[in-house]
C-alpha atoms as a PDB file:
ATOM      1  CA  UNK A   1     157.234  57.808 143.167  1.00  0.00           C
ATOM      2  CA  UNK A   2     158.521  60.629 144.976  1.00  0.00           C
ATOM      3  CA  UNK A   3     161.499  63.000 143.214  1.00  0.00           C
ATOM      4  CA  UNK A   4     163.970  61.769 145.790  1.00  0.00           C
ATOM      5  CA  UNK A   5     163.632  58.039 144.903  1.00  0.00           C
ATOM      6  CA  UNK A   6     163.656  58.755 141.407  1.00  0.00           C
ATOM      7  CA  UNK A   7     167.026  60.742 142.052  1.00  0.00           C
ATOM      8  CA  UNK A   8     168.131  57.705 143.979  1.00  0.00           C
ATOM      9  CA  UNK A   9     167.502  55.719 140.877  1.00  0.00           C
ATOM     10  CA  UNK A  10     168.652  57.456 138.000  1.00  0.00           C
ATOM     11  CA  UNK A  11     171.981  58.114 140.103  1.00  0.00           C
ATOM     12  CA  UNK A  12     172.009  54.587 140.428  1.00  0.00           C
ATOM     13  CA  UNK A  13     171.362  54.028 136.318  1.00  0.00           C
ATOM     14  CA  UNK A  14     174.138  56.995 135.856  1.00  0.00           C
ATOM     15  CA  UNK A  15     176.772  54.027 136.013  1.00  0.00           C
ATOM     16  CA  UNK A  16     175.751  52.647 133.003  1.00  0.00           C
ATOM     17  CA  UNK A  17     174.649  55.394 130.984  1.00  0.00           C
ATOM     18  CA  UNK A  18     176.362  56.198 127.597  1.00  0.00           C
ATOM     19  CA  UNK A  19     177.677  59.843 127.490  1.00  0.00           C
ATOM     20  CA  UNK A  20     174.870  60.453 124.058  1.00  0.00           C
ATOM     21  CA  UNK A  21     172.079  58.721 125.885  1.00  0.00           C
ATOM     22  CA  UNK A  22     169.182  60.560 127.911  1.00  0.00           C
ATOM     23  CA  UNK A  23     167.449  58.296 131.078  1.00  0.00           C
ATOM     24  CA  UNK A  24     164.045  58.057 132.686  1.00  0.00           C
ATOM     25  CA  UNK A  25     162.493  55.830 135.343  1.00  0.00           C
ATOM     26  CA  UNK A  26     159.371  54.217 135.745  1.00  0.00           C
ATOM     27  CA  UNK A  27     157.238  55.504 138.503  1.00  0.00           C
ATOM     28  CA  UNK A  28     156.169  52.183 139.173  1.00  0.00           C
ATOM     29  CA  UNK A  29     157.873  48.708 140.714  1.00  0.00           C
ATOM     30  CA  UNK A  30     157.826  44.585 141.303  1.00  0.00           C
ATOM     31  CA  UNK A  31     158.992  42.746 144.115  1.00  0.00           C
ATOM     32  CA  UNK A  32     160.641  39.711 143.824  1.00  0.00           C
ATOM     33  CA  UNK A  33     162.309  37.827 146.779  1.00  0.00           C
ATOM     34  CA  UNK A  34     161.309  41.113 148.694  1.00  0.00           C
ATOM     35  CA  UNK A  35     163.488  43.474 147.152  1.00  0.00           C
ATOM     36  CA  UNK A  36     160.894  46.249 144.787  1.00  0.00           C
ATOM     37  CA  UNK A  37     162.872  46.917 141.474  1.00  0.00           C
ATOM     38  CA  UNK A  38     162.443  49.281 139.469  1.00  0.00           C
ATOM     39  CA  UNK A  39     163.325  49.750 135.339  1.00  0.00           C
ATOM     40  CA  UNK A  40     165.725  52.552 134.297  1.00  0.00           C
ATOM     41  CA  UNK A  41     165.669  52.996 130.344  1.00  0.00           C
ATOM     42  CA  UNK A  42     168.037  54.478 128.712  1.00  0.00           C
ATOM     43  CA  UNK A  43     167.284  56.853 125.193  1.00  0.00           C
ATOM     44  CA  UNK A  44     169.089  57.572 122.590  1.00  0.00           C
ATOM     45  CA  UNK A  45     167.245  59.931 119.707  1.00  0.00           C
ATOM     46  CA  UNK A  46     163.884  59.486 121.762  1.00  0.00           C
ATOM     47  CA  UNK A  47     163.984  55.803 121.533  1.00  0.00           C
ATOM     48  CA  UNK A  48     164.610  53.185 124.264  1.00  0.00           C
ATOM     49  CA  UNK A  49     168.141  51.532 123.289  1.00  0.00           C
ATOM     50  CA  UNK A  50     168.581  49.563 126.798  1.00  0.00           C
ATOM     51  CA  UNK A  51     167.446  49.575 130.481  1.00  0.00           C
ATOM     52  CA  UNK A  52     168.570  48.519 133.599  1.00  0.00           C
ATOM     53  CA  UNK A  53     166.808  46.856 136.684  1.00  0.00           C
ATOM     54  CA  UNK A  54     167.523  48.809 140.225  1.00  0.00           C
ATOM     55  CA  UNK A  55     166.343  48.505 143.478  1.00  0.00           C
ATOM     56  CA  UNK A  56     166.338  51.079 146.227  1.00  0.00           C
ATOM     57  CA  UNK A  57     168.106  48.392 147.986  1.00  0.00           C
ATOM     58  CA  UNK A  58     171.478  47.282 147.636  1.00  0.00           C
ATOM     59  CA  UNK A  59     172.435  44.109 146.154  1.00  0.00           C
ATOM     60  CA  UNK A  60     170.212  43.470 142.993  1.00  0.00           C
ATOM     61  CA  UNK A  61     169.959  39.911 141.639  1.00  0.00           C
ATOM     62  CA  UNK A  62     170.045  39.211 138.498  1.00  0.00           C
ATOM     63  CA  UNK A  63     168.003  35.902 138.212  1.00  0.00           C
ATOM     64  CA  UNK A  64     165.175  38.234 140.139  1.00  0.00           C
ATOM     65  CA  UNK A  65     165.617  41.280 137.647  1.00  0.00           C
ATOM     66  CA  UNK A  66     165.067  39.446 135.082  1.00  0.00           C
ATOM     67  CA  UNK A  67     161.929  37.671 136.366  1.00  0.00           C
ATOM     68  CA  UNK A  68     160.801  41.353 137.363  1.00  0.00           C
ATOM     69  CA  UNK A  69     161.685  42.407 134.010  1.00  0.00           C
ATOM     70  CA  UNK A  70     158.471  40.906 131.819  1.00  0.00           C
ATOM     71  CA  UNK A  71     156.334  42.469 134.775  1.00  0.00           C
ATOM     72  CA  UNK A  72     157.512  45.634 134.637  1.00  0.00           C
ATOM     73  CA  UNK A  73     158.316  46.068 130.261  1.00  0.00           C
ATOM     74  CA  UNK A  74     154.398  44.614 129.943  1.00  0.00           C
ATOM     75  CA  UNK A  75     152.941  47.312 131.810  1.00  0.00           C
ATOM     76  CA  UNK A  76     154.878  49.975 130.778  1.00  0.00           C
ATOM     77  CA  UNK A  77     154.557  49.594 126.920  1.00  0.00           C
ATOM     78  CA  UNK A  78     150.632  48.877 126.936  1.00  0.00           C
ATOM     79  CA  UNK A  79     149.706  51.512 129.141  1.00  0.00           C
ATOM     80  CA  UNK A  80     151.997  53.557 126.688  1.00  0.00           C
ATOM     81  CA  UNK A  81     150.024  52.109 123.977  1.00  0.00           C
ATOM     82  CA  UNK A  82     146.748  52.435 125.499  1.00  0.00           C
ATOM     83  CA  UNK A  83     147.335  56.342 126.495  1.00  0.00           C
ATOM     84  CA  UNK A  84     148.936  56.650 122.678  1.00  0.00           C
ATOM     85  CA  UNK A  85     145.932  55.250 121.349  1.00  0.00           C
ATOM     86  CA  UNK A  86     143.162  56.397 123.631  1.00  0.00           C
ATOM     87  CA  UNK A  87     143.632  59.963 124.416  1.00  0.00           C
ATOM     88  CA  UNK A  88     143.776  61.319 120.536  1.00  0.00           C
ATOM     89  CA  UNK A  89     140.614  59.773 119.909  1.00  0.00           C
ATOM     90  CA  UNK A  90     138.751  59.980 123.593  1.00  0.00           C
ATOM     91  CA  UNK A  91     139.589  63.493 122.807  1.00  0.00           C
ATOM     92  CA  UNK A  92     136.609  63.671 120.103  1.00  0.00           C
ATOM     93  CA  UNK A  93     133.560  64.582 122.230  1.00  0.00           C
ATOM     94  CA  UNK A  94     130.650  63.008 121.743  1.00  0.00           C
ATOM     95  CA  UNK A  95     128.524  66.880 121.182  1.00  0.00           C
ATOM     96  CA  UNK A  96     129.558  66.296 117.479  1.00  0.00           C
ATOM     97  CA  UNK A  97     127.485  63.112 116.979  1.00  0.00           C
ATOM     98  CA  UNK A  98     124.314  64.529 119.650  1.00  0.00           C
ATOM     99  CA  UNK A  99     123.898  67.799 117.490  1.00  0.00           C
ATOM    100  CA  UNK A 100     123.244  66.107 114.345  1.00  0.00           C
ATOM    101  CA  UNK A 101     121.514  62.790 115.343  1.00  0.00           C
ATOM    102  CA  UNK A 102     119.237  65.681 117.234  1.00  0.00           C
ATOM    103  CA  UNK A 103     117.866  66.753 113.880  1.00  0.00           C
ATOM    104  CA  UNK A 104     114.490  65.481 113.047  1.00  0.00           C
ATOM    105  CA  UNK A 105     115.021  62.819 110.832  1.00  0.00           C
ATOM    106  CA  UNK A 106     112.011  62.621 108.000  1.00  0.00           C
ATOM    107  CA  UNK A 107     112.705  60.759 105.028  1.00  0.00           C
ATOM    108  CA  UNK A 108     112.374  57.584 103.009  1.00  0.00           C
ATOM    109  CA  UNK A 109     115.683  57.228 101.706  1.00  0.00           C
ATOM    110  CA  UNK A 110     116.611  53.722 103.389  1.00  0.00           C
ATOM    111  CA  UNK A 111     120.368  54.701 102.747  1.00  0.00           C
ATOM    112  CA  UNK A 112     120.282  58.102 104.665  1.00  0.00           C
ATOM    113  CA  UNK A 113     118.302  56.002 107.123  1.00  0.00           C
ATOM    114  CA  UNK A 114     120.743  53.150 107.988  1.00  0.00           C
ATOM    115  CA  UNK A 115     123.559  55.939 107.639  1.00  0.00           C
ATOM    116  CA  UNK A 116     121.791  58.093 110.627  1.00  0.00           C
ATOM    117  CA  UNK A 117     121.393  54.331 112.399  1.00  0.00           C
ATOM    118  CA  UNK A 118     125.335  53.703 111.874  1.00  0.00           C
ATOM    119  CA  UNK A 119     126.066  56.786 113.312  1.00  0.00           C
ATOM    120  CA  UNK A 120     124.695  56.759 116.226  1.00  0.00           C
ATOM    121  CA  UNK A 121     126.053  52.889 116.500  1.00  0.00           C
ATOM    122  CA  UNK A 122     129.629  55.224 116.369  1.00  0.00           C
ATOM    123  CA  UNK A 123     128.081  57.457 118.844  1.00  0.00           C
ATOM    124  CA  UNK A 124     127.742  54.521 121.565  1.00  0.00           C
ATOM    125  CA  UNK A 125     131.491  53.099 120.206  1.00  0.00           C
ATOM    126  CA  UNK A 126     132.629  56.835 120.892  1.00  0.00           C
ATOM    127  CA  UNK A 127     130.779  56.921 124.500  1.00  0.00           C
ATOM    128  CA  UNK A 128     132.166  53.388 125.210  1.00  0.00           C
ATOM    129  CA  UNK A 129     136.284  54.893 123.928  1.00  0.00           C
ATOM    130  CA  UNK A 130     136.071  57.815 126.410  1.00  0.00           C
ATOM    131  CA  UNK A 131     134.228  55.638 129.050  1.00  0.00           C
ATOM    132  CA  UNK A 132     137.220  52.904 129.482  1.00  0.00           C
ATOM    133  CA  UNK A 133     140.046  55.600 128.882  1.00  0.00           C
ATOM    134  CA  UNK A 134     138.223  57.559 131.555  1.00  0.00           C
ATOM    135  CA  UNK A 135     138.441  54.341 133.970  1.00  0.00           C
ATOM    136  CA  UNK A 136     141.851  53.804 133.283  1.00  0.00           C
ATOM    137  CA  UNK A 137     143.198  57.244 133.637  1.00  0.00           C
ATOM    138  CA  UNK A 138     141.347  57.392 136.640  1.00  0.00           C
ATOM    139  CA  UNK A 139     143.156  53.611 138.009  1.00  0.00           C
ATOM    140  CA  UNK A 140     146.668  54.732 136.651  1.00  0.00           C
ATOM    141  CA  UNK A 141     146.845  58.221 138.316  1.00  0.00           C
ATOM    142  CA  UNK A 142     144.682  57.520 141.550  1.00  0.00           C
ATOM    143  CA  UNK A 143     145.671  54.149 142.326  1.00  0.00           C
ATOM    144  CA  UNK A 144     148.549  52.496 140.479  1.00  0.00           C
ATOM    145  CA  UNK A 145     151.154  55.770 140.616  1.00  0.00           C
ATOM    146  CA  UNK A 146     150.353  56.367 144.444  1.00  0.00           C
ATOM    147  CA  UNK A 147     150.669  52.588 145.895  1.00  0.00           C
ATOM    148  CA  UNK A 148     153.853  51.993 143.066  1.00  0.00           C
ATOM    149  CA  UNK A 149     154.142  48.513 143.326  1.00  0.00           C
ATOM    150  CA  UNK A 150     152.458  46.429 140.303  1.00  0.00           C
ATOM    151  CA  UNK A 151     150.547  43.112 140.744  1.00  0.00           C
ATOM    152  CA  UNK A 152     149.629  40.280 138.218  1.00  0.00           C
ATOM    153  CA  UNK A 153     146.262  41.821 138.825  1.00  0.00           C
ATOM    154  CA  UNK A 154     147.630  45.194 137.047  1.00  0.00           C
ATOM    155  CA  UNK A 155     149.343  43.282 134.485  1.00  0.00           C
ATOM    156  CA  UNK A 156     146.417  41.321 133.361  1.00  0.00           C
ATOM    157  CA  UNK A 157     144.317  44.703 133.640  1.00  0.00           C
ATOM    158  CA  UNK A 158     146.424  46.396 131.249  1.00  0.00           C
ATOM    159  CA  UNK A 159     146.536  43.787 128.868  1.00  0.00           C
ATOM    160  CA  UNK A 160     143.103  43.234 128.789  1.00  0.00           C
ATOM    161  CA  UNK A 161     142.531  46.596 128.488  1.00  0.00           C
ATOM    162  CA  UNK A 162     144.510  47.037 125.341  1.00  0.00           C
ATOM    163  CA  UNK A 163     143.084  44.470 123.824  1.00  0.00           C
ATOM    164  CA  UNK A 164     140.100  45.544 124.321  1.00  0.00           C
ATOM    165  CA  UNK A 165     140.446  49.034 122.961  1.00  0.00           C
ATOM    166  CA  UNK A 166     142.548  47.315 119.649  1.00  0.00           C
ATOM    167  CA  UNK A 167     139.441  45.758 119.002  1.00  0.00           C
ATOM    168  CA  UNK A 168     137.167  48.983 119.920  1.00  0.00           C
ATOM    169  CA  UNK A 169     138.751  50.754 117.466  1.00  0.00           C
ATOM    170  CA  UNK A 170     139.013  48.053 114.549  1.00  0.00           C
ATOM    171  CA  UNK A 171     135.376  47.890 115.344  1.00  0.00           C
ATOM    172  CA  UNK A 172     134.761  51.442 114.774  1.00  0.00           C
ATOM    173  CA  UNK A 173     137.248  51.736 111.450  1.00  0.00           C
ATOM    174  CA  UNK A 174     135.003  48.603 110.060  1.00  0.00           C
ATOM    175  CA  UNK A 175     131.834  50.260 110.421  1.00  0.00           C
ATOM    176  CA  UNK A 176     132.984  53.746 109.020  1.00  0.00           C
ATOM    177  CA  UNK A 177     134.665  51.104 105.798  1.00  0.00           C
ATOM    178  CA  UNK A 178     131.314  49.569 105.662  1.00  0.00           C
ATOM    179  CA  UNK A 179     128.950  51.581 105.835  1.00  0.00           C
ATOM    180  CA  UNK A 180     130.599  55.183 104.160  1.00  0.00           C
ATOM    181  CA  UNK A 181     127.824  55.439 101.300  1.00  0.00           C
ATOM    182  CA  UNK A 182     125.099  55.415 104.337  1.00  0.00           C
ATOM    183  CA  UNK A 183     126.802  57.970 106.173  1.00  0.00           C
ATOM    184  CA  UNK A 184     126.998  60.109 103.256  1.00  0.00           C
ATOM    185  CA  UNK A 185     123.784  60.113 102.469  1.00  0.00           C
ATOM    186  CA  UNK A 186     123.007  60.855 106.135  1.00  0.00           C
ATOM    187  CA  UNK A 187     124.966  64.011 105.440  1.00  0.00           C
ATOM    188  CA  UNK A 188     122.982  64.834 102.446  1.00  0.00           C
ATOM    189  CA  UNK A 189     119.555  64.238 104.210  1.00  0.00           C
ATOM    190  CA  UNK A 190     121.156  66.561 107.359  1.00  0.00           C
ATOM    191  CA  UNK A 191     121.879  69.491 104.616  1.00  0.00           C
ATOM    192  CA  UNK A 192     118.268  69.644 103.551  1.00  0.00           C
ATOM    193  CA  UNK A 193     117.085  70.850 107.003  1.00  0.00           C
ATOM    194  CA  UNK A 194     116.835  74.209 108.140  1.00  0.00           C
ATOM    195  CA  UNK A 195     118.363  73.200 111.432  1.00  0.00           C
ATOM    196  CA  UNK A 196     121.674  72.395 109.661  1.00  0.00           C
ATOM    197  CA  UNK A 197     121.923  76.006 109.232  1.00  0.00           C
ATOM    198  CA  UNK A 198     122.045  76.909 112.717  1.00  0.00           C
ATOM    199  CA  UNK A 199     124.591  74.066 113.714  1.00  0.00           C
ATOM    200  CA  UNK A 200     128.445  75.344 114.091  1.00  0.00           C
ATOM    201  CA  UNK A 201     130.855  74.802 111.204  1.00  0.00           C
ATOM    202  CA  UNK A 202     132.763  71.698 113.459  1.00  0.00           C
ATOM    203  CA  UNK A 203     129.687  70.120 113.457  1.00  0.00           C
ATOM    204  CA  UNK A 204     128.854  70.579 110.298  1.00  0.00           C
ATOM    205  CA  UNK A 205     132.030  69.361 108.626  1.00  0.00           C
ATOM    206  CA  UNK A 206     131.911  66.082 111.704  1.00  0.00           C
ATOM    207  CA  UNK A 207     130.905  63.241 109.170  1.00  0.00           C
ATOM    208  CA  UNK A 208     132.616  64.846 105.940  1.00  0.00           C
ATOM    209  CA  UNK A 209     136.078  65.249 108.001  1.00  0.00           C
ATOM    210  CA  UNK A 210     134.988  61.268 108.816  1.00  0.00           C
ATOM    211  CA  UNK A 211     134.798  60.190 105.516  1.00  0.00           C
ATOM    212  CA  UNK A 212     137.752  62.513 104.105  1.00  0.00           C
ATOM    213  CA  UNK A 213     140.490  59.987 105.881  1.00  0.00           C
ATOM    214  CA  UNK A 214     139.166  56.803 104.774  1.00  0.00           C
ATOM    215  CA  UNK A 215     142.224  56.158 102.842  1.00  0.00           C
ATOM    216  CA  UNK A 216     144.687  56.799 106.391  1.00  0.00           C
ATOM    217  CA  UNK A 217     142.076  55.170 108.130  1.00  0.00           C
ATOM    218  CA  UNK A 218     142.475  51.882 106.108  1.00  0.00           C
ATOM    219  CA  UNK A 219     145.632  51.703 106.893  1.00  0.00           C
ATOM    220  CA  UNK A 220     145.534  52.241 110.356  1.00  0.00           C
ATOM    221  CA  UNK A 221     142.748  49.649 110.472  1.00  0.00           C
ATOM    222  CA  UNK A 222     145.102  47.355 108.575  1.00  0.00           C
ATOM    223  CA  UNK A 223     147.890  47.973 110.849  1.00  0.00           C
ATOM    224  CA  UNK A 224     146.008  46.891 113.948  1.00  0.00           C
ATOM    225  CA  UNK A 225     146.507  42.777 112.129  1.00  0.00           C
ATOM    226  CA  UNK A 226     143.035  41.815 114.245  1.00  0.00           C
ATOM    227  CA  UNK A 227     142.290  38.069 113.748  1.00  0.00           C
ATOM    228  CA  UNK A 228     138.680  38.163 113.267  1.00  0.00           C
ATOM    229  CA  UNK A 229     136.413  35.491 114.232  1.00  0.00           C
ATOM    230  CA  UNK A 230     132.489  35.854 114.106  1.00  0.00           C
ATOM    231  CA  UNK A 231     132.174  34.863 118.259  1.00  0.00           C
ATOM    232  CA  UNK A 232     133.374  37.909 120.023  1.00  0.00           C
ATOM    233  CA  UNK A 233     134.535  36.268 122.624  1.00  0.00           C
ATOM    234  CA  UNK A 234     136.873  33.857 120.490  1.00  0.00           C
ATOM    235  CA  UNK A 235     138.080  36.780 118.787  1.00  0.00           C
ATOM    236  CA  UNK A 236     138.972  38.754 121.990  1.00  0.00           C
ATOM    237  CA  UNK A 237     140.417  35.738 123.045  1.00  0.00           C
ATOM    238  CA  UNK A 238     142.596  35.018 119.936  1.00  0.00           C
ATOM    239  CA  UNK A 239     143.791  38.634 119.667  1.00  0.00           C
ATOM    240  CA  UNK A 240     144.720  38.091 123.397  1.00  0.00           C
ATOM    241  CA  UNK A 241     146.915  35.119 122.799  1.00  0.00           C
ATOM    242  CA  UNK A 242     148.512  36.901 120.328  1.00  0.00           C
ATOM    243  CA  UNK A 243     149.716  39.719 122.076  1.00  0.00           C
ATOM    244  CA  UNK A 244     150.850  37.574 124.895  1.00  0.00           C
ATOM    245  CA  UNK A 245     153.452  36.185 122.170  1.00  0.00           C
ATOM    246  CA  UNK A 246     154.121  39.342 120.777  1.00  0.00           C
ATOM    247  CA  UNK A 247     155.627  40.284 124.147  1.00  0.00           C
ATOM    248  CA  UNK A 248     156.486  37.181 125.242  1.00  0.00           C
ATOM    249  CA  UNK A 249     159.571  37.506 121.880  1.00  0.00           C
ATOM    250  CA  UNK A 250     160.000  41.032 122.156  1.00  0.00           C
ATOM    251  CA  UNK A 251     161.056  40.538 125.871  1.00  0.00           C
ATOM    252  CA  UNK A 252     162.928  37.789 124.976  1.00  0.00           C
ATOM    253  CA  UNK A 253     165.144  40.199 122.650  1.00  0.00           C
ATOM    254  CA  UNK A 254     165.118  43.346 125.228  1.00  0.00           C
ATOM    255  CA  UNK A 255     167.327  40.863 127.699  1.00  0.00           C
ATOM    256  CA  UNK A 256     169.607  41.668 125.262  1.00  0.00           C
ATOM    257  CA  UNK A 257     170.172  44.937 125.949  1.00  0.00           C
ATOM    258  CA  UNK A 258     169.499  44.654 129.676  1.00  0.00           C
ATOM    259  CA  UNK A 259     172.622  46.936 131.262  1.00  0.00           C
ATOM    260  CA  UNK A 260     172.247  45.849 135.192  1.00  0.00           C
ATOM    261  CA  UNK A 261     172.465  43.731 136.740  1.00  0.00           C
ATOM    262  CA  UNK A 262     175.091  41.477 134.779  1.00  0.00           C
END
């Protein structure tokens, strides 16, 4: 979206703006009955408090704002989410796990060994995060920002992808739960080489900083309320129904405190 259409809008959105509240628009739009609409949200202490549905057009409908309305509140909280989510932990290159699965690895200790086996299991979890958050950078800046105007096929992207990343991530908080002695004895094994020495202090404190949140970790892990079923593709599938009715209610309450049209 170009700064003179978002001018355009937000001028528009002005109207209905309390004198306390700040305003941004989304850089995306739906069209219904031909008309593109875009969502103005309005802030108050950094938190959305309302919005309002404008068109670059004249003469906004309401029936057709609010069927553009789940459209455009879907894609713009889970790609939220999924940047929230992704980027922090994307962020954690994968040099950290390379440099110490690289040390020779010659012992008997079954522990250490299934610890150096779950980590590099977290290695391909880690390669797998930075992979999809690479793909969907790469379709939100190069493709969905410069055409603007959302599909279903975007809207079932981005909640697939979300989903998809929830259960990446409970997947990789499980197996750090799990499997925490291993890893630690991993460590200890990795401290009796020489080549430990020589490795930099970030790498050497990698699996002790891992193990040093499991208590924030938990409850992060416990936060994400995954429905687990033993058939991946049930569970997927069951999450995925369940965030459809997530939004599906919280919609229903943002009409609400939809501003325009009336």
């Amino acid at each position: 979206m170009d700064k003179q259409t978002g001018d355009f809008l937000l001028k528009k959105g002005k109207k209905y703006k309390k004198w306390s509240e700040q305003m941004l628009v989304n850089p995306f739009y739906w069209v219904e009955n031909g008309k593109p609409y875009y969502v103005v949200v309005y802030l108050a202490g950094g938190k959305s408090v309302a919005s309002g549905f404008f068109s670059t057009e004249d003469g906004e409908v309401k029936e057709d704002a609010l069927r553009a309305h789940p459209k455009l509140s879907i894609f713009s909280e889970l790609s939220t989410n999924i940047f929230n989510i992704g980027e922090e932990r994307a962020a954690v290159g994968t040099g950290y796990f390379i440099d110490l699965l690289a040390i020779p690895f010659h012992s008997d200790d079954q522990q250490a060994a299934k610890g150096r086996d779950i980590f590099a299991e977290l290695l391909k979890y880690q390669q797998d995060f930075i992979a999809m958050m690479k793909e969907f950078t790469d379709y939100y800046d190069n493709d969905v920002l410069i055409r603007g105007k959302l599909e279903e096929s975007d809207i079932q992207k981005v909640q697939e992808t979300a989903i998809t990343l929830q259960l990446l991530q409970y997947r990789i908080g499980t197996t750090v739960q799990n499997h925490a002695e291993g890893l630690q004895k991993f460590e200890d094994y990795l401290k009796t080489r020489e080549e430990w020495k020589k490795l930099k202090k970030d790498s050497q404190s990698f699996i002790k900083g891992i193990l040093s949140r499991m208590g924030q970790a938990k409850k992060e892990l416990d936060a994400l309320n995954i429905i687990v079923d033993e058939n991946p593709d049930k569970m997927f599938q069951l999450n995925y129904d369940h965030m459809i009715k997530k939004i599906a209610d919280a919609n229903e309450s943002q009409r609400n405190h939809i501003r325009y049209p009336k």
